[in-house]
N, C-alpha and C. Protein backbone atom coordinates (compact mmCIF):
# COMPACT_ATOMS: atom_id res chain seq x y z
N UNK A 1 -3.96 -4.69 42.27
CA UNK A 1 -4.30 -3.47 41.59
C UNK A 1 -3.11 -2.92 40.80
N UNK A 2 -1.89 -2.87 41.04
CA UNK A 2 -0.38 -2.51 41.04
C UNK A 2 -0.56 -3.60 39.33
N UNK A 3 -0.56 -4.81 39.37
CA UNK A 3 -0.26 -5.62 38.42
C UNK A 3 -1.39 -5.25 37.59
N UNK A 4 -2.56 -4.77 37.50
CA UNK A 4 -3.43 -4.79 36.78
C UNK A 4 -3.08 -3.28 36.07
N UNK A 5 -2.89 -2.10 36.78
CA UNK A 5 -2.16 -1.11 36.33
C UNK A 5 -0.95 -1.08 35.29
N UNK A 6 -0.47 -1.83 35.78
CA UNK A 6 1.10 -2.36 34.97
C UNK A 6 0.46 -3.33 33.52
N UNK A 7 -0.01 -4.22 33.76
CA UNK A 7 -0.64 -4.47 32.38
C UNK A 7 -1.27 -3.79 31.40
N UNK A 8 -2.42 -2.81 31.92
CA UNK A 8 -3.22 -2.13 31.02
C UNK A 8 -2.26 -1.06 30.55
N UNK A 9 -1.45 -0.58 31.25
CA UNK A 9 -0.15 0.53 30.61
C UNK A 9 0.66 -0.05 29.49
N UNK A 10 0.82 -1.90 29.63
CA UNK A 10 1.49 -2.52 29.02
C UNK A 10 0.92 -2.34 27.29
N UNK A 11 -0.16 -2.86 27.75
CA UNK A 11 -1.27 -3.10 26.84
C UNK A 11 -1.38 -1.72 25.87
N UNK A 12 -1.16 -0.64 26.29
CA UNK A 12 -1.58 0.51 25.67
C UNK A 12 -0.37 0.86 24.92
N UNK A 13 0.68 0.59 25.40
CA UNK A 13 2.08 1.11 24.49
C UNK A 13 1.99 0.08 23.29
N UNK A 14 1.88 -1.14 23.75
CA UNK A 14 1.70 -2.27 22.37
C UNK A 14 0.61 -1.92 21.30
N UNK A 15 -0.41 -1.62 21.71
CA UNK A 15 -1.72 -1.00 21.24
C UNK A 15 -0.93 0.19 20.54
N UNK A 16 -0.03 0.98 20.70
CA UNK A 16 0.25 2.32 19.98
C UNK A 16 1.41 2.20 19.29
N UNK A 17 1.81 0.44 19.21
CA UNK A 17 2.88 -0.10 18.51
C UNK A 17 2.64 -0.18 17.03
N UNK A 18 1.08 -0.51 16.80
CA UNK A 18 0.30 -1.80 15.89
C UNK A 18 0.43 -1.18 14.80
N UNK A 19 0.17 -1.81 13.81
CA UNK A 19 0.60 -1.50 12.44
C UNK A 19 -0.88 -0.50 12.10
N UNK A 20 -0.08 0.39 10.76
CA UNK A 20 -0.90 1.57 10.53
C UNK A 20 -1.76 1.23 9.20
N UNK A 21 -3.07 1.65 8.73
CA UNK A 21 -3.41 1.61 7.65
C UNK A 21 -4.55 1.70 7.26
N UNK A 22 -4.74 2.13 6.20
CA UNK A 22 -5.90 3.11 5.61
C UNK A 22 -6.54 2.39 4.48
N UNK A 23 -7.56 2.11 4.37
CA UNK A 23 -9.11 1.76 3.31
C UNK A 23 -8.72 2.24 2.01
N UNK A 24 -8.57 1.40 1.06
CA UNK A 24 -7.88 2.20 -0.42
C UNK A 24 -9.61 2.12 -0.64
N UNK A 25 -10.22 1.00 -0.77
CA UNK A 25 -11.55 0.94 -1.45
C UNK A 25 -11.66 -1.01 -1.24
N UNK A 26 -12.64 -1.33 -0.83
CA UNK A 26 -13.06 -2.87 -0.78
C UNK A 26 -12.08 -3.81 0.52
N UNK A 27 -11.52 -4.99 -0.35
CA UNK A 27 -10.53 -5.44 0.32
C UNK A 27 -8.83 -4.91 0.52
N UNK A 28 -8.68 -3.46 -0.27
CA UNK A 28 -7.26 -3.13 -0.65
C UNK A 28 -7.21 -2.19 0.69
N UNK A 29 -5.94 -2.02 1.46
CA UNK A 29 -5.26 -1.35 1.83
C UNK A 29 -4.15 -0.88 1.89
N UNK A 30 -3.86 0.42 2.51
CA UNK A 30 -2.58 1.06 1.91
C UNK A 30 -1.77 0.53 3.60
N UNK A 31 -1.39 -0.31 3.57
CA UNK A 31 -0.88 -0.86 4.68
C UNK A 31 0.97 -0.35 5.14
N UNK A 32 0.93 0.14 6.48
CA UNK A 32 2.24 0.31 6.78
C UNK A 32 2.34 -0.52 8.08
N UNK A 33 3.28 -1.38 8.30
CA UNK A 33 3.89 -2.20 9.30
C UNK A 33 4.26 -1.65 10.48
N UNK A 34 5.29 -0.44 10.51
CA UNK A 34 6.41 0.09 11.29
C UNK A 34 6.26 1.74 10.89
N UNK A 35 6.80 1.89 9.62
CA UNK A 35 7.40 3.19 9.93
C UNK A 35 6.99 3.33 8.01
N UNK A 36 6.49 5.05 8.10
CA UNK A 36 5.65 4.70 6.79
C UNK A 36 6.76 4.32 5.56
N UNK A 37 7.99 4.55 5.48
CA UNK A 37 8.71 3.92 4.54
C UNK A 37 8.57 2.52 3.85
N UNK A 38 7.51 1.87 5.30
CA UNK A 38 7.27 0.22 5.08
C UNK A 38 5.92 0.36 4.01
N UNK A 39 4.86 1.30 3.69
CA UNK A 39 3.81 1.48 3.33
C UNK A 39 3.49 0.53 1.63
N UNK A 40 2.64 -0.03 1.65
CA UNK A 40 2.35 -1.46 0.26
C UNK A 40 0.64 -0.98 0.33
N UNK A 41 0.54 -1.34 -1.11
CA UNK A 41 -1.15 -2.23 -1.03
C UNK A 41 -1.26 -3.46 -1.00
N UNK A 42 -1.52 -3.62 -0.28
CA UNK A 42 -2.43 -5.48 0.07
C UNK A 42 -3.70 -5.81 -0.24
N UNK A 43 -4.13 -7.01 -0.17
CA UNK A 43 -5.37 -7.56 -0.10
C UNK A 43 -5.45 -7.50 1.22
N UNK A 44 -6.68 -7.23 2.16
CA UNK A 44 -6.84 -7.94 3.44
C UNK A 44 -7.87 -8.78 3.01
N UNK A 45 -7.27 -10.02 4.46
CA UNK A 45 -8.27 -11.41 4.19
C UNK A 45 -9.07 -11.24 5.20
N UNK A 46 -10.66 -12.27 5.44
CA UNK A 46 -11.25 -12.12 6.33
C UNK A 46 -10.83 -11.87 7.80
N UNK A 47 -10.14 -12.60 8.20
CA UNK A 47 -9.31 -12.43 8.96
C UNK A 47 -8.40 -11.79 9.71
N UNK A 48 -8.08 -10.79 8.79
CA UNK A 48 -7.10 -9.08 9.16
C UNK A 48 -5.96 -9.38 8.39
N UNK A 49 -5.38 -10.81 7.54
CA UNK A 49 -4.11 -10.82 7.11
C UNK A 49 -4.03 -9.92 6.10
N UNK A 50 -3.35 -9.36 5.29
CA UNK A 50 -2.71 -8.76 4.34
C UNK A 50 -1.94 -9.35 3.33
N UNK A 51 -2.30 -9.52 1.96
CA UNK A 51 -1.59 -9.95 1.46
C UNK A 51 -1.13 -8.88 0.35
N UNK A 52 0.26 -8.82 0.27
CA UNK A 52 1.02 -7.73 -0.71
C UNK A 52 1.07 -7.80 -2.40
N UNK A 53 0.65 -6.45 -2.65
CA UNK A 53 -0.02 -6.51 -4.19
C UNK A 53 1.36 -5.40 -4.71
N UNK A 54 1.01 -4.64 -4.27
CA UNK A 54 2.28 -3.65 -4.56
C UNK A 54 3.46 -2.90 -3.55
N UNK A 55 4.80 -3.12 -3.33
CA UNK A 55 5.35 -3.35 -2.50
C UNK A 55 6.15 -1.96 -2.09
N UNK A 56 6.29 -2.20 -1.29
CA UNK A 56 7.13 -0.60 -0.48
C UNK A 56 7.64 0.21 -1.74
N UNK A 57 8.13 0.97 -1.66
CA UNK A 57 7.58 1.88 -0.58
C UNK A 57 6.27 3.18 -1.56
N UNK A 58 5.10 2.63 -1.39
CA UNK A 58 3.64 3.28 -1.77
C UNK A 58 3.85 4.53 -1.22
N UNK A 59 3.66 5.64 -1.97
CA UNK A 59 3.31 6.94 -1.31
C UNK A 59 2.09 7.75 -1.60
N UNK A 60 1.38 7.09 -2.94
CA UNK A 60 0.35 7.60 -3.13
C UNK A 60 -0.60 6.67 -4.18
N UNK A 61 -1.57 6.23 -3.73
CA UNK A 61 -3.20 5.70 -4.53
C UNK A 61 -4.44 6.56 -4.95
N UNK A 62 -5.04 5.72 -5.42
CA UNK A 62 -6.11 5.93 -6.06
C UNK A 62 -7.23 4.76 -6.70
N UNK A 63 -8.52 5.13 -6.42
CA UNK A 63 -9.23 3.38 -6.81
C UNK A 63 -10.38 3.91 -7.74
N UNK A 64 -11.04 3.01 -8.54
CA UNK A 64 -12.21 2.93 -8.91
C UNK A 64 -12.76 1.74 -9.01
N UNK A 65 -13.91 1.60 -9.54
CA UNK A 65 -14.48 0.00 -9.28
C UNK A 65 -13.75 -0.76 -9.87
N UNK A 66 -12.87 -0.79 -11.58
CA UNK A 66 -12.23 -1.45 -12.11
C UNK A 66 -10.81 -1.46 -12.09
N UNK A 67 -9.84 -0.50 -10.77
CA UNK A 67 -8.50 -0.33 -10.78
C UNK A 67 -8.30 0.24 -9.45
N UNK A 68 -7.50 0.01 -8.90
CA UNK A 68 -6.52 0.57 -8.10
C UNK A 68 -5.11 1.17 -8.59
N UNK A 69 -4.66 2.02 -8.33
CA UNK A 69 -3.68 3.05 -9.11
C UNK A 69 -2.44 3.45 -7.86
N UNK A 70 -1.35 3.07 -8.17
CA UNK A 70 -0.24 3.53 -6.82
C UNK A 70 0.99 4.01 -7.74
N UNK A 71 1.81 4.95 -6.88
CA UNK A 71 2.74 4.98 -7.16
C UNK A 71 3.95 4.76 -5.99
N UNK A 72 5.55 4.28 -6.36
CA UNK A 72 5.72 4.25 -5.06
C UNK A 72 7.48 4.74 -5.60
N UNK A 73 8.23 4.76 -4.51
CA UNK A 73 9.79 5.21 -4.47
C UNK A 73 10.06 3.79 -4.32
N UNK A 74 10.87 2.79 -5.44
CA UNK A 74 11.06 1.31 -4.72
C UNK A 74 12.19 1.62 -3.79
N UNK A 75 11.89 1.09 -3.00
CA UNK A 75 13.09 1.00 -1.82
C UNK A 75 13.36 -0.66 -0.77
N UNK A 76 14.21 -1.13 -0.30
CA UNK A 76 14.44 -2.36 -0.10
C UNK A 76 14.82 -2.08 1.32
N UNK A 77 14.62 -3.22 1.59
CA UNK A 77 15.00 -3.33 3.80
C UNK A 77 16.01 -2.52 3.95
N UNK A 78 16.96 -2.95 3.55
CA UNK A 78 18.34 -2.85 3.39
C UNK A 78 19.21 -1.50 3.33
N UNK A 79 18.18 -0.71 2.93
CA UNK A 79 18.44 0.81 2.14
C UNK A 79 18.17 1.63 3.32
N UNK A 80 19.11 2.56 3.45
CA UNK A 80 19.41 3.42 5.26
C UNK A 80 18.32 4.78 4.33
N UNK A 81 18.04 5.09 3.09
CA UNK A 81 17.37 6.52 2.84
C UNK A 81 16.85 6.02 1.66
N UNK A 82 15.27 6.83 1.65
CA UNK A 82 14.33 6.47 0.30
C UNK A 82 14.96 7.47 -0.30
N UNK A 83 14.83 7.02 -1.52
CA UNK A 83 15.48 7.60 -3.00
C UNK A 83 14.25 8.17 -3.58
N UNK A 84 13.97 9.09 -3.12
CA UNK A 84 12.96 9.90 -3.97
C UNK A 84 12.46 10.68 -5.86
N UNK A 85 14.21 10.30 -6.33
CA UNK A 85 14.63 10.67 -7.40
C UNK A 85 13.82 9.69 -8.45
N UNK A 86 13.54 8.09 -7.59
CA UNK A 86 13.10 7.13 -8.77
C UNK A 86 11.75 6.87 -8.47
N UNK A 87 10.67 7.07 -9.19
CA UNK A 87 9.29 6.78 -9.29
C UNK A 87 8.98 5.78 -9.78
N UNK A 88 7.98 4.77 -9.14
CA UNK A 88 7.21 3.62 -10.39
C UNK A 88 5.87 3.73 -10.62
N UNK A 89 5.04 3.33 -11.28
CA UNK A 89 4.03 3.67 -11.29
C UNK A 89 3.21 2.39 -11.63
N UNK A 90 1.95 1.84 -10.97
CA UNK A 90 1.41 0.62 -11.14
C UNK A 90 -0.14 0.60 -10.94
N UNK A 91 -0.79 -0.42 -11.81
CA UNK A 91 -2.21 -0.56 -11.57
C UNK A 91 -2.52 -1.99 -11.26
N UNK A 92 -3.49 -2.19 -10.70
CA UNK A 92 -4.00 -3.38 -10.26
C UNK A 92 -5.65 -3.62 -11.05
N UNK A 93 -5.96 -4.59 -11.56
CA UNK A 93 -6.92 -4.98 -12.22
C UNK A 93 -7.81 -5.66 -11.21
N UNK A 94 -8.77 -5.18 -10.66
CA UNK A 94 -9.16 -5.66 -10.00
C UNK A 94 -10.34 -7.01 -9.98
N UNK A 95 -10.92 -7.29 -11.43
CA UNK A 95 -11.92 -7.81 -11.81
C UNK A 95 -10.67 -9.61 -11.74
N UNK A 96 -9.77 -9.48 -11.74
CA UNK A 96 -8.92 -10.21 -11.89
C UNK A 96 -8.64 -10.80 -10.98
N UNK A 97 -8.62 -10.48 -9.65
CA UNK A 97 -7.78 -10.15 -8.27
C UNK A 97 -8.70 -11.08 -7.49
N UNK A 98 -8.32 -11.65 -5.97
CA UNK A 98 -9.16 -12.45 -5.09
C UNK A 98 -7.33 -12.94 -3.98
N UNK A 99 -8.48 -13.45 -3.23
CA UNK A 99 -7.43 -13.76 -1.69
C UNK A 99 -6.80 -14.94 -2.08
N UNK A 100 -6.71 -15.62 -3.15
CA UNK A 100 -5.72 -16.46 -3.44
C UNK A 100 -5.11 -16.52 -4.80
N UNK A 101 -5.14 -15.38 -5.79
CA UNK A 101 -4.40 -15.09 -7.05
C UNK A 101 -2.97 -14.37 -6.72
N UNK A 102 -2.56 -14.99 -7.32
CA UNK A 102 -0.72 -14.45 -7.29
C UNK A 102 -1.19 -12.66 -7.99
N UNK A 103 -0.14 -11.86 -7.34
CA UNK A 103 -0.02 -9.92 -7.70
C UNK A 103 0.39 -10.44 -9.22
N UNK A 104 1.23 -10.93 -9.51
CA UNK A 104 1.42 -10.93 -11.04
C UNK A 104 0.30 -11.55 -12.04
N UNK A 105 -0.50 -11.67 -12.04
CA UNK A 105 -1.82 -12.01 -12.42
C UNK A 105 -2.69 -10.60 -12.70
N UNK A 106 -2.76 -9.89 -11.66
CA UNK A 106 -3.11 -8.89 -11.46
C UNK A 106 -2.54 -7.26 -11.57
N UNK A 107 -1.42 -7.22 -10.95
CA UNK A 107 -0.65 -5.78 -10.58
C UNK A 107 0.42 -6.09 -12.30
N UNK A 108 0.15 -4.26 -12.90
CA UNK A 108 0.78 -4.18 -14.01
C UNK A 108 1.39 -3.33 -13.61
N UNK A 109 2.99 -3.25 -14.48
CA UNK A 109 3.79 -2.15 -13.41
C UNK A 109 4.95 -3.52 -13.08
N UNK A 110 6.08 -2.48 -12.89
CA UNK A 110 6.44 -0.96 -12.78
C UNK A 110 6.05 -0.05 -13.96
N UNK A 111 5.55 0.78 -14.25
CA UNK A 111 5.58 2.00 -15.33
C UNK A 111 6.59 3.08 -15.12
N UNK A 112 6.86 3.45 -16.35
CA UNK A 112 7.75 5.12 -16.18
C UNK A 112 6.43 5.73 -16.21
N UNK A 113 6.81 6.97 -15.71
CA UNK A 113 5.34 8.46 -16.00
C UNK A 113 4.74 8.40 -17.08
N UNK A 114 5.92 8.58 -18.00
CA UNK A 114 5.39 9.12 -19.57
C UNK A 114 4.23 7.14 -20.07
N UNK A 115 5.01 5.77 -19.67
CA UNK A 115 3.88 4.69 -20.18
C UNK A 115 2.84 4.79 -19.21
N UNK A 116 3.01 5.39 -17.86
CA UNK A 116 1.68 4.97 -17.20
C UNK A 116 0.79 5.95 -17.63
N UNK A 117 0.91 7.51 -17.76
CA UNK A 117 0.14 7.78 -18.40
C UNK A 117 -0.85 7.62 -19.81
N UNK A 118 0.44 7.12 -20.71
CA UNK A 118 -0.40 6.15 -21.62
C UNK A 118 -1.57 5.33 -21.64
N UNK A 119 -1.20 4.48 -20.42
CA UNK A 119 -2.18 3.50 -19.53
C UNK A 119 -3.55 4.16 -19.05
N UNK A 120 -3.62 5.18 -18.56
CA UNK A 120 -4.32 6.10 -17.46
C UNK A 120 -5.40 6.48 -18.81
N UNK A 121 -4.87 7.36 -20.12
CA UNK A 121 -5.50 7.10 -20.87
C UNK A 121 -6.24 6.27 -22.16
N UNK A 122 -5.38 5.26 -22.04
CA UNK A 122 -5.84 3.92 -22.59
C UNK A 122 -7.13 3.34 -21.64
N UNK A 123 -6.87 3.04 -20.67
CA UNK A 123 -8.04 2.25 -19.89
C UNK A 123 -8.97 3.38 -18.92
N UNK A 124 -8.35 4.77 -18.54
CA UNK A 124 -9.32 5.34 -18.13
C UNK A 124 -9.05 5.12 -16.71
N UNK A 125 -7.71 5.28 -15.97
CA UNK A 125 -7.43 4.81 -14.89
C UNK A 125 -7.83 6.00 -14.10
N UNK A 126 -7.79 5.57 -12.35
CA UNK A 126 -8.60 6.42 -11.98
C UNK A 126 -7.34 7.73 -11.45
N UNK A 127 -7.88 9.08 -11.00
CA UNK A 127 -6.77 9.69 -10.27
C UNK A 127 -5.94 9.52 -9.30
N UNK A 128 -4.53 9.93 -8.71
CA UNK A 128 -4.39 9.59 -7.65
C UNK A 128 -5.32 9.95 -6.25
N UNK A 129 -5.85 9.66 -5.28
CA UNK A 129 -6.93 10.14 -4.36
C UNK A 129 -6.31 10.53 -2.66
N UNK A 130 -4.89 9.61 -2.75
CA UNK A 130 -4.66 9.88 -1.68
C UNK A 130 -3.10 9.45 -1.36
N UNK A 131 -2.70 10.54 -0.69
CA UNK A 131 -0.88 10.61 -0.89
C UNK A 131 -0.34 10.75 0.53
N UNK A 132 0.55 9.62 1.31
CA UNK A 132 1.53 10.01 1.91
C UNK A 132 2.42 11.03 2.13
N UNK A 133 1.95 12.42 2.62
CA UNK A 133 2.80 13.69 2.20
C UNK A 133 4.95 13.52 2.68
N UNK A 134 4.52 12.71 3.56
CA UNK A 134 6.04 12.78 4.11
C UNK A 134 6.81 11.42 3.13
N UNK A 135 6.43 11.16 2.04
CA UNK A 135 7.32 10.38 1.36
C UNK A 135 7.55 10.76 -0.04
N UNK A 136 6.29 11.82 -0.14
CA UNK A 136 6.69 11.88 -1.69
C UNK A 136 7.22 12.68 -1.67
């Protein structure tokens, strides 16, 4: 009983280890690993894998049937504090996209503000819908 106790306690801290992440729209998620600084959009595959479309550090999306829309602070492993000062801004084409096309096929971007908005009204991109408050 002692060992079975001790496991399921085990079980529950690992369980409250697991990586975090939220439904952008279809197969995309706004996936965080660890700690939300790690936060990307991915593809998920049938399977639960993730594959990375736009890369750390995501703080805020947005989707419609023909785009997915992120912006993020780039930041690298390596880096002890996100730099909040530098913005990128990126869209994903989604009519384009599938579980075995390379992100550069697909994901346009980096943008400054002033071209992605260009973009936003060139193609009609969608709003942002949903933001990481503690990164941006």
């Amino acid at each position: 009983m002692v060992r079975f106790l001790v496991l399921a306690f085990a079980l529950f801290i690992l369980a409250s280890c697991s990586p975090q992440s939220s439904r952008i729209d279809g197969p995309y998620l706004l996936d965080i690993t660890d700690i939300p600084e790690d936060a990307m959009v991915c593809y998920e595959l049938p399977k639960g894998d993730c594959i990375g479309r736009i890369e750390q550090t995501v703080f805020t999306v947005g989707s419609n049937e023909d785009y997915i829309v992120a912006a993020r602070h780039p930041h690298k492993f390596e880096d002890t504090t996100l730099d909040r000062s530098r913005t990128e801004y990126f869209y994903l084409i989604r009519a384009l996209d599938g579980p075995l096309v390379d992100p550069d096929v697909t994901v346009r971007g980096p943008f400054s503000r002033a071209d992605f908005e260009r973009e936003r009204q060139r193609l009609d991109l969608p709003a942002f819908s949903h933001e990481i408050a503690s990164l941006n």
